[in-house]
Protein backbone atom coordinates (compact mmCIF):
# COMPACT_ATOMS: atom_id res chain seq x y z
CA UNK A 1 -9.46 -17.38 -13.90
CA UNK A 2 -9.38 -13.81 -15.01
CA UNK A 3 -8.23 -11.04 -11.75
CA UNK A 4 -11.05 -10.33 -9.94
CA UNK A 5 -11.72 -7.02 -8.51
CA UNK A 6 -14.60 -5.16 -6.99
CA UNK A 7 -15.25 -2.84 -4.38
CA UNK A 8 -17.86 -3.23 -1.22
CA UNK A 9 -18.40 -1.13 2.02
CA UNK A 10 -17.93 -3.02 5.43
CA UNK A 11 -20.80 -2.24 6.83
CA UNK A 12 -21.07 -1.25 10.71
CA UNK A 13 -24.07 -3.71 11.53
CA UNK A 14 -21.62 -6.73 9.69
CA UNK A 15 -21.45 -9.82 12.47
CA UNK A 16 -18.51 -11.91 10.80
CA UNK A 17 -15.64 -9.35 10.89
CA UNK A 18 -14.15 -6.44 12.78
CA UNK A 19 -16.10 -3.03 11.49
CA UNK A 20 -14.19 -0.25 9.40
CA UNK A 21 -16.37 1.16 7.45
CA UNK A 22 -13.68 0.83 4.58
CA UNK A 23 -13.95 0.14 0.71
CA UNK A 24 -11.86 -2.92 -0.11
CA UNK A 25 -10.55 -4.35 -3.46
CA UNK A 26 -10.10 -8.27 -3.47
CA UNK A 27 -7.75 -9.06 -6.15
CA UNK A 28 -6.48 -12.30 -6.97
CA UNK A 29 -6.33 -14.80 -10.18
CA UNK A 30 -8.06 -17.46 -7.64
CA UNK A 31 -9.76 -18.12 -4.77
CA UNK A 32 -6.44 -19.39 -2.77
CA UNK A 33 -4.55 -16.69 -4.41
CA UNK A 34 -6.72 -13.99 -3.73
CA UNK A 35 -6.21 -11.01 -1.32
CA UNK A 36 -7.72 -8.23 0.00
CA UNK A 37 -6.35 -4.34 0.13
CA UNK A 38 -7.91 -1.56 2.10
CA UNK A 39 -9.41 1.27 -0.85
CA UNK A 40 -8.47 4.89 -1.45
CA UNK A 41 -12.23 6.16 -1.18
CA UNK A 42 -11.40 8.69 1.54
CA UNK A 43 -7.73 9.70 -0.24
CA UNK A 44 -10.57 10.92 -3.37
CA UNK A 45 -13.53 11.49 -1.52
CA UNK A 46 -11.60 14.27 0.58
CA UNK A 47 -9.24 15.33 -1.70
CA UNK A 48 -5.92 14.17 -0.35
CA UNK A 49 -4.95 13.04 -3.47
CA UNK A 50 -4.23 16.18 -4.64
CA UNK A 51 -1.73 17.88 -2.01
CA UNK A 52 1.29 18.86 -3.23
CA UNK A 53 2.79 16.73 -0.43
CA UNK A 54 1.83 13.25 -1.35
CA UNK A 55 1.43 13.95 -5.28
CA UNK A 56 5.38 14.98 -4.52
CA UNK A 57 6.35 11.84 -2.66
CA UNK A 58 4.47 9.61 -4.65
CA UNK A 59 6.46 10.99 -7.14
CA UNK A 60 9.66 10.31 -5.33
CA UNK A 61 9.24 6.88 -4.41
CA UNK A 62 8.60 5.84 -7.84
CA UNK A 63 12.13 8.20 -9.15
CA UNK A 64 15.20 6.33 -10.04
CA UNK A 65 17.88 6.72 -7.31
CA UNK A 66 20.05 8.47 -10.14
CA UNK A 67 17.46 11.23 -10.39
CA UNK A 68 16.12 14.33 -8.46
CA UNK A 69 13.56 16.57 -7.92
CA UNK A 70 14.18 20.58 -7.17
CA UNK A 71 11.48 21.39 -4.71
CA UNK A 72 9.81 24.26 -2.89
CA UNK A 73 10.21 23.12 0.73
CA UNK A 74 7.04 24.58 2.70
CA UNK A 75 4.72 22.87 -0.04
CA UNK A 76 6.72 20.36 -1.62
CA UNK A 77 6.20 22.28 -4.90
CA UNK A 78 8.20 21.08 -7.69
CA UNK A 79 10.32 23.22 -9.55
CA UNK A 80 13.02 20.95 -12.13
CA UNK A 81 13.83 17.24 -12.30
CA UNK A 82 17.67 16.83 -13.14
CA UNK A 83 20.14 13.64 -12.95
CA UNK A 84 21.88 13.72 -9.30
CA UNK A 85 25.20 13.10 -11.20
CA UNK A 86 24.37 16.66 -13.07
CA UNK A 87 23.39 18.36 -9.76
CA UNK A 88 26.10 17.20 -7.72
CA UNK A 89 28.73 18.60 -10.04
CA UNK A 90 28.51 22.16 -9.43
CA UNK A 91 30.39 23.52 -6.55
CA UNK A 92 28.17 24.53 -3.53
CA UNK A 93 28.22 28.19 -5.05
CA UNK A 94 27.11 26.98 -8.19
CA UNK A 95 23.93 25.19 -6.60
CA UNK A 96 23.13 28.63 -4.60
CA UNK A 97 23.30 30.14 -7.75
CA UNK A 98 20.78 27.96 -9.20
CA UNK A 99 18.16 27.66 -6.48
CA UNK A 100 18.59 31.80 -6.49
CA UNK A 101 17.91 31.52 -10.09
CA UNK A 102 14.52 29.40 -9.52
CA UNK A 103 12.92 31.45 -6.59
CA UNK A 104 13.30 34.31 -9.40
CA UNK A 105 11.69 32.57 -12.44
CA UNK A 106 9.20 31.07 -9.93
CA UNK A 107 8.18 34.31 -7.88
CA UNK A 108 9.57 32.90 -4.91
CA UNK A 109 10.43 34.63 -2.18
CA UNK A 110 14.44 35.01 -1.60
CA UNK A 111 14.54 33.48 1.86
CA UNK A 112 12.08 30.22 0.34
CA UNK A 113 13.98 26.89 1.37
CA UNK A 114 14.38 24.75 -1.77
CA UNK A 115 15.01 21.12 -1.44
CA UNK A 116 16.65 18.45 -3.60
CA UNK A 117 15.60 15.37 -2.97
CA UNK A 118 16.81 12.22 -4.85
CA UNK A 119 14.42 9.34 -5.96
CA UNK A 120 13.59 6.22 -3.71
CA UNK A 121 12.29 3.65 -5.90
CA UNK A 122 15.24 1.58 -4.83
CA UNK A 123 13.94 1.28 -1.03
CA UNK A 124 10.09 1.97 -2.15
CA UNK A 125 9.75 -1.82 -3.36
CA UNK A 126 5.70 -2.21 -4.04
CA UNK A 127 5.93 -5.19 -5.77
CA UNK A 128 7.83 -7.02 -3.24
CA UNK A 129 5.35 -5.60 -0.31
CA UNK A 130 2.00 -5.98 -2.18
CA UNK A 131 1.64 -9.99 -1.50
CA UNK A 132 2.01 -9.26 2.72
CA UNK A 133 -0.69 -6.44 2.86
CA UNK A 134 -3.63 -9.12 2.79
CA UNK A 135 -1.56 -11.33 5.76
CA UNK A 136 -0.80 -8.11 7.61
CA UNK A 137 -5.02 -6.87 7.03
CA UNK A 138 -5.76 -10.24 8.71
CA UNK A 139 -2.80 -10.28 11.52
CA UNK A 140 -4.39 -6.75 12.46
CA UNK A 141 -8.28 -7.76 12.15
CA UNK A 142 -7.31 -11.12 14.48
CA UNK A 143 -5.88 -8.61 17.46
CA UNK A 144 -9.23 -6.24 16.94
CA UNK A 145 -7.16 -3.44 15.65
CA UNK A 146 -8.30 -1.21 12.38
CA UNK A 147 -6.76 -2.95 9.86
CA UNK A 148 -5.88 0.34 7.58
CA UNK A 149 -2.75 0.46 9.85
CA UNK A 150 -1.30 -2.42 9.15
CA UNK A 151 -1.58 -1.54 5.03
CA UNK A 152 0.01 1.76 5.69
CA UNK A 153 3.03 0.87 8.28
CA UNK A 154 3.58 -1.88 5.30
CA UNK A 155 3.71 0.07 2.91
CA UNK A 156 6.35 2.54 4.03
CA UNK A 157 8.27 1.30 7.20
CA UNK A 158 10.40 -1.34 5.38
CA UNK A 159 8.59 -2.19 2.20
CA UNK A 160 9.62 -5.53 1.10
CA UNK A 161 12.63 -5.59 2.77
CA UNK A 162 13.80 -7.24 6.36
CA UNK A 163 16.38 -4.14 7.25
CA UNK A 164 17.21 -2.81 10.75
CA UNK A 165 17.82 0.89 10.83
CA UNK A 166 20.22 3.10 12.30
CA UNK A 167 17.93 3.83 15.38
CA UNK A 168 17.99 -0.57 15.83
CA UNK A 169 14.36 -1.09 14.78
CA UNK A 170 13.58 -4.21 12.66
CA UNK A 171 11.42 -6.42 11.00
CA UNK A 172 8.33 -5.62 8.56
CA UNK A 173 6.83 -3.24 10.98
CA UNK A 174 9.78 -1.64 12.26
CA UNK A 175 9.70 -1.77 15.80
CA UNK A 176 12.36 -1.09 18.64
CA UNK A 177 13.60 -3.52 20.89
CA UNK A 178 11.93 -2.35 23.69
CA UNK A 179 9.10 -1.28 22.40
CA UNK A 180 8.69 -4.99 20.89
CA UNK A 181 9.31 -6.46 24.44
CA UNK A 182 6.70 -4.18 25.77
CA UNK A 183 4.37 -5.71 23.46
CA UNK A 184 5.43 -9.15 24.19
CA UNK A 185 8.32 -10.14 21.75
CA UNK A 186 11.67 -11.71 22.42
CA UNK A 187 14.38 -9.46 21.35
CA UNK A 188 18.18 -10.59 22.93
CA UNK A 189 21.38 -11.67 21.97
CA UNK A 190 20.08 -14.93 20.42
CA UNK A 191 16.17 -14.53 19.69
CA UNK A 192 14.45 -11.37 17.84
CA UNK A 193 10.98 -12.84 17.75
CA UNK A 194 10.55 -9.03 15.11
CA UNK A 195 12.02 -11.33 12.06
CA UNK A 196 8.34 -13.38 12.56
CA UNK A 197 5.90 -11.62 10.44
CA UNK A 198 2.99 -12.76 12.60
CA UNK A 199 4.51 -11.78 15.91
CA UNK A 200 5.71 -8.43 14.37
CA UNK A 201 2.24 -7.66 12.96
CA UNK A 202 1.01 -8.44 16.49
CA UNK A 203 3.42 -5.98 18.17
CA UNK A 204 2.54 -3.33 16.34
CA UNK A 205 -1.59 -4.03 16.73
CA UNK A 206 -1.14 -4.15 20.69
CA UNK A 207 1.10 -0.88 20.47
CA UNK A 208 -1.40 0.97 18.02
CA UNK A 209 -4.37 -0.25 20.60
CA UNK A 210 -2.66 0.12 23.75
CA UNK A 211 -0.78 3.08 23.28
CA UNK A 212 -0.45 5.16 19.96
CA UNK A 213 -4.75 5.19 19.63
CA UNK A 214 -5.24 6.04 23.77
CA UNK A 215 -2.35 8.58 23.41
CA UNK A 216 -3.66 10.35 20.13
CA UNK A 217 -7.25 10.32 22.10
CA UNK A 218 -5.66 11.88 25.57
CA UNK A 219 -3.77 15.11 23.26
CA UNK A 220 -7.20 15.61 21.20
CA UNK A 221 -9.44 15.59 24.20
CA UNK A 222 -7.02 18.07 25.98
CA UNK A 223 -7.46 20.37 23.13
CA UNK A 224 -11.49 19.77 23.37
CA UNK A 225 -10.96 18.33 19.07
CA UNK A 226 -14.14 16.08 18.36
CA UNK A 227 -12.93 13.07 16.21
CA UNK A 228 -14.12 9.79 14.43
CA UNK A 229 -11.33 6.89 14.92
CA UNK A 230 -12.52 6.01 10.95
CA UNK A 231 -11.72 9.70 9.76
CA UNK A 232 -8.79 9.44 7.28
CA UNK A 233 -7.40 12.31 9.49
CA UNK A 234 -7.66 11.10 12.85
CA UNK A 235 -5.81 7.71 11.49
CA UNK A 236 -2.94 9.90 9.88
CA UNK A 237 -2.63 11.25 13.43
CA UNK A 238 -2.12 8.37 15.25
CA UNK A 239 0.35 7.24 12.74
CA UNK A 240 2.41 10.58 13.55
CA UNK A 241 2.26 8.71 16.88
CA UNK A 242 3.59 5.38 16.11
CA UNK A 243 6.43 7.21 14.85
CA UNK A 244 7.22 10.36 16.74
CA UNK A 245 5.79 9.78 20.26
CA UNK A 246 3.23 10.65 21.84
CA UNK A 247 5.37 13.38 23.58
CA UNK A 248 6.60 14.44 20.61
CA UNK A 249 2.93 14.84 18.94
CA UNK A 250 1.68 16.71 22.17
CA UNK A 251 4.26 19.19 21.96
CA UNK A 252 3.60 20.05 17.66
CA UNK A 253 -0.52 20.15 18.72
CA UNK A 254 0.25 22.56 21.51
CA UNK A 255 2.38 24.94 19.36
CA UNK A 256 -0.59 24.97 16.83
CA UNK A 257 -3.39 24.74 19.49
CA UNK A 258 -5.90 23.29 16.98
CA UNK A 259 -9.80 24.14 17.72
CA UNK A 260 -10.71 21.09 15.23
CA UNK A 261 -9.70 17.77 13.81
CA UNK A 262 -9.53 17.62 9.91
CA UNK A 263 -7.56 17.72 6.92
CA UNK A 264 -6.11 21.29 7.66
CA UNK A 265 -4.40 19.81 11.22
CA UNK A 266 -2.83 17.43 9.15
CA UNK A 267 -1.24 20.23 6.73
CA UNK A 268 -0.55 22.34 9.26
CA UNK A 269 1.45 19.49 11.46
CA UNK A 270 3.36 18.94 8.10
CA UNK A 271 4.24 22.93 8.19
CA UNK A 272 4.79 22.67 12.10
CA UNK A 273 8.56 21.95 14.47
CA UNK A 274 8.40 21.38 17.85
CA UNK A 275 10.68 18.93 20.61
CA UNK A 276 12.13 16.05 18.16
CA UNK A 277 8.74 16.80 16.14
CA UNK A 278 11.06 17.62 12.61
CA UNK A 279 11.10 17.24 9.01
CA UNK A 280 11.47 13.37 9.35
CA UNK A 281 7.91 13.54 11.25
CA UNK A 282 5.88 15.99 9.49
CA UNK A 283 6.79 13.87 5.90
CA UNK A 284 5.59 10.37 7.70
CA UNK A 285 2.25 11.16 7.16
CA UNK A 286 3.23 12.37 3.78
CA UNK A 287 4.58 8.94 2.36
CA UNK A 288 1.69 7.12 4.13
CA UNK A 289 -0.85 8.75 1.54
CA UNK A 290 1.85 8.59 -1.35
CA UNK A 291 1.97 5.19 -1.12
CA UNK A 292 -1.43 4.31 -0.59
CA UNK A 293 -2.02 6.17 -4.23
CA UNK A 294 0.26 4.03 -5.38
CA UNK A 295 -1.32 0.91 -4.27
CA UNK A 296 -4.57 2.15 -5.60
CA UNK A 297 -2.80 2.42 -9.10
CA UNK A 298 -1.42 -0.88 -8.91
CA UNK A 299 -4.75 -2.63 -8.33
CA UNK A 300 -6.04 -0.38 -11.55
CA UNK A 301 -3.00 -1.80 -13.36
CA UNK A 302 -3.51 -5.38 -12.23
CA UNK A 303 -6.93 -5.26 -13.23
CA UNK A 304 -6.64 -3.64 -17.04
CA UNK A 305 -3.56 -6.26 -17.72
CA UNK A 306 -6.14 -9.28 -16.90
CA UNK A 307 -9.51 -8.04 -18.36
């Protein structure tokens, strides 16, 4: 049977399933096979599809490790793509040289930070990742959580890949040992319960509920910020909590002291430095709606090759 794709809107009077209000794209060859992904409506309705920021890392994640991109640091602006062999030949004097050459041709100021960052499509492994977005969807729906969390945490925490990082976290959601014990995992010597795929998926639901979702709530009521838990921006925010802290968050909100909620907190969090709030934090976001462009093109792609 040929792919099947199409797109509906969960609606909020629906009695069968949890309520999201999202577009979703079922694609399978079969009805065993088949799987459901969360849709990109808001990433086109609103526009986000066409910051600099995640038209630059969506860029990067699909770049060969052996190549790089010259970039304008504030806005992710790019300037050259080279081969990292080529750019790491010249002598650090040599590389000044050529950024000072850039900010020139590009009317850049001469204090603008420019970047080079290498590709990633050796850690960015979609393919690998796509079949567990459906299993995560449900793992999240079964623990009442919004389901568009599990997608994007999939997507860019440890894509296809069971890796621990530097920092110790593990496991396809990439959580800490204590914050998995918190949530009720068994992490010790002999038993790291974050290798299960179910019980990972459920630590990370019960920390978005209990604490990342509460948290983002307590810093935007402080500031007086109306918000919709369904507005693409007000998820993107409580992702900046699941990975900097709620602390951390606080502090970058009160250095901006936002009067609203909306796309433009968002941009200016990703132009913002405060506590261990840093360039690592403001991109997180970043990746999350790079990678969910992606996914949107490979359900396009899936769909052409079996028409």
């Amino acid at each position: 049977m040929r792919f099947l794709i199409f797109f509906l809107l969960i609606s909020f009077v629906a009695q069968s399933q949890p309520m999201y209000n999202l577009g979703t794209d079922v694609v399978g060859p079969d009805t065993e096979e088949s799987f459901a992904v969360l849709g990109a409506d808001a990433l086109f309705g609103e526009n986000w599809h066409s910051l600099p920021q995640p038209v630059f890392w969506k860029q990067i994640m699909l770049l060969s490790p052996d190549s790089c991109l010259i970039n304008v640091a504030a806005t992710r602006t790019i300037l050259e793509k080279q081969s990292i062999d080529d750019w790491n030949r010249q002598t650090e004097a040599q590389k000044q040289k050529y950024k000072d050459s850039l900010r020139l041709a590009n009317n850049l100021a001469s204090g603008e930070v420019i970047f080079v960052t290498t590709g990633k499509s050796d850690f960015y492994r979609f393919n690998d990742v796509y079949p567990s977005i459906s299993k995560g969807i449900t793992e999240f729906e079964k623990h009442g959580v919004d389901p568009w969390y599990a997608q994007a945490i999939l997507l860019i925490e440890s894509p296809g890949q069971l890796t621990k990082s530097v920092s110790g976290a593990y496991g396809a959601f990439q959580l800490m040992p204590s914050v998995a014990r918190a949530q009720g995992l068994v992490v010790n010597k002999t038993i790291d319960e974050r290798e299960d795929f179910e019980k990972s998926a459920m630590g990370s639901a019960k920390l978005i509920s209990r604490i990342c979702i509460p948290e983002a709530k307590r810093i935007l009521d402080a500031k007086g910020i109306n918000y919709s838990e369904t507005d693409l921006w007000f998820r993107l925010f409580v992702l900046h909590v699941y990975h900097a802290g709620a602390g951390n968050v606080g502090a970058v909100v009160n250095k901006i002291n936002p009067t609203q909620g909306s796309q433009e907190l968002i941009k200016t969090m990703w132009q913002t430095s405060a506590a261990s709030f840093g360039n690592s934090s403001q991109n997180y976001t970043q990746l999350a709606l790079a990678s969910q462009l992606i996914l949107h093109d490979m359900v396009q792609e899936k769909s052409k090759k079996n028409e």
